[in-house]
Protein backbone atom coordinates (compact mmCIF):
# COMPACT_ATOMS: atom_id res chain seq x y z
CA UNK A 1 0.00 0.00 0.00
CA UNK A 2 1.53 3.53 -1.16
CA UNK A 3 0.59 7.02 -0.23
CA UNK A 4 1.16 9.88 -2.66
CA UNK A 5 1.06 13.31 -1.22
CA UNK A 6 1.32 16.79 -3.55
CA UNK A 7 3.20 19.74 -2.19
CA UNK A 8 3.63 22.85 -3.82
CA UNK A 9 7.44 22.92 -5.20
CA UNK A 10 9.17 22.48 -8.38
CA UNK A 11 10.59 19.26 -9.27
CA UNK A 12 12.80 19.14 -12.35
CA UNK A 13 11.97 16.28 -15.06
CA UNK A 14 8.48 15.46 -14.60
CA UNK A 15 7.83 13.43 -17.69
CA UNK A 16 4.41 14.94 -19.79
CA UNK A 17 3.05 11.83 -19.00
CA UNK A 18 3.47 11.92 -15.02
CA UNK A 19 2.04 15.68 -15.16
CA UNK A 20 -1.05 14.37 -17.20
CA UNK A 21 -1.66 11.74 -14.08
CA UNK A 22 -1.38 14.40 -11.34
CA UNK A 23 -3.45 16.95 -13.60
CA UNK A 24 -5.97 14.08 -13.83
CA UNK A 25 -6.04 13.16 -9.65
CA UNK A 26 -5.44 16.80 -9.05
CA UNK A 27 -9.10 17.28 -11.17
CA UNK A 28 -10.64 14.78 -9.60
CA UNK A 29 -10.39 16.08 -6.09
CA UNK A 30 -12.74 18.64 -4.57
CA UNK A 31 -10.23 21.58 -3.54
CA UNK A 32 -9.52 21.44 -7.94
CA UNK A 33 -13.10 20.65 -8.95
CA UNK A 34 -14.13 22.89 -12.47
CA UNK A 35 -10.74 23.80 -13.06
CA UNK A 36 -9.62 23.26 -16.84
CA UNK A 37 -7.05 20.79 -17.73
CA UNK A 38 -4.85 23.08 -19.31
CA UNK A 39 -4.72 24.61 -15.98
CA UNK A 40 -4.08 21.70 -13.97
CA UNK A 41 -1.54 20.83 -16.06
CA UNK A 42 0.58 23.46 -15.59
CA UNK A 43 -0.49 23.30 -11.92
CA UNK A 44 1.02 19.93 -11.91
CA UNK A 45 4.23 20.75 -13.49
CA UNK A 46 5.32 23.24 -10.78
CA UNK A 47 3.97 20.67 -7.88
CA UNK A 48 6.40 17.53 -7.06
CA UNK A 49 4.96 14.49 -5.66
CA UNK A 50 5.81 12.54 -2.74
CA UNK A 51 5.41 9.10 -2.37
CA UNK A 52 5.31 7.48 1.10
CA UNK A 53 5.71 4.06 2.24
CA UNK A 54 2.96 2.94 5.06
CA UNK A 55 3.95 4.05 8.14
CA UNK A 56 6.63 6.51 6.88
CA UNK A 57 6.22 9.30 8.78
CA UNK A 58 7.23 13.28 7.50
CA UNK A 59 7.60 16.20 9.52
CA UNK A 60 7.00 19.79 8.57
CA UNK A 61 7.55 23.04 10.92
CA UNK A 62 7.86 26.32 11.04
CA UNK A 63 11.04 26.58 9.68
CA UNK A 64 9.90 24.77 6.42
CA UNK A 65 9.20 26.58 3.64
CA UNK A 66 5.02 27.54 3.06
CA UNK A 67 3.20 24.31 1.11
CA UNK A 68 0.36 22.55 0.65
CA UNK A 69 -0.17 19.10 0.84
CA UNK A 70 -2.69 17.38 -1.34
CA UNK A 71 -3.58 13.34 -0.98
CA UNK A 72 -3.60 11.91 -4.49
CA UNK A 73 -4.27 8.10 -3.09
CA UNK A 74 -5.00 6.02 -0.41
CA UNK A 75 -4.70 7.70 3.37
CA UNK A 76 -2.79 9.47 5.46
CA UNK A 77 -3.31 10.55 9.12
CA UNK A 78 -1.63 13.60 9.86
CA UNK A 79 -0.66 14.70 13.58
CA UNK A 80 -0.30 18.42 15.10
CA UNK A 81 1.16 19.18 18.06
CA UNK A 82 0.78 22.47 19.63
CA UNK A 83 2.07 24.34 22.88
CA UNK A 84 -0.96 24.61 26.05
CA UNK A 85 -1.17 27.37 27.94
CA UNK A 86 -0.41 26.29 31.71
CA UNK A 87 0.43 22.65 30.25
CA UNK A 88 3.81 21.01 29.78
CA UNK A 89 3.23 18.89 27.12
CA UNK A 90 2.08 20.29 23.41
CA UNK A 91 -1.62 18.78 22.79
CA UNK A 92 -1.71 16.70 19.84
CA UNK A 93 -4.53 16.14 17.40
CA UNK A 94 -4.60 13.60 14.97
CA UNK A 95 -7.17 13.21 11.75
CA UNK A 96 -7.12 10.77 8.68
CA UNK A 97 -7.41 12.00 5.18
CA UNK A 98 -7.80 10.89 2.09
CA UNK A 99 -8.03 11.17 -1.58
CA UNK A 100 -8.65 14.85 -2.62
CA UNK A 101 -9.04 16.03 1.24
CA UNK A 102 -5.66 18.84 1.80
CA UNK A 103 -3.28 20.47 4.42
């Protein structure tokens, strides 16, 4: 079982092929719904995709550069931690996404 996740970022020698695919999942998710091909397409040339392994875990923080993450297939839970006022340990929240759903 694979997980592919989209984040905004170039990556250099995306065949026309693999763009077409990620145009095409990028379409059929809600956040791109209406949008024309043509569009997507170059959308998906300036995106590079991720693919995780189950259980392969990624972190992102504030010192990352801005993205946005977009599940292409299958699921992926994502975790947040965040300081508590008056607490000592950050709270953590934890939901499960899939195809089409972003962060």
């Amino acid at each position: 079982k694979r997980l592919i996740v989209e984040k905004k970022a170039p990556r250099l020698g995306m065949s026309k092929a693999e763009a077409s695919e990620v145009a095409g999942l990028l379409g059929a998710t809600p956040l791109f719904d209406g949008i024309e091909k043509a569009v997507l397409l170059k959308l998906a040339y300036a995106c590079s995709m991720v693919t995780l392994k189950e259980g392969e875990e990624v972190e992102w923080g504030p010192d990352e550069d801005p993205s946005m993450f977009v599940v292409l297939r299958n699921e992926v839970v994502v975790r947040h931690s965040h300081a508590v006022p008056r607490q000592k340990l950050p709270e953590i929240t934890a939901r499960r996404l899939g195809r089409g759903d972003s962060f």
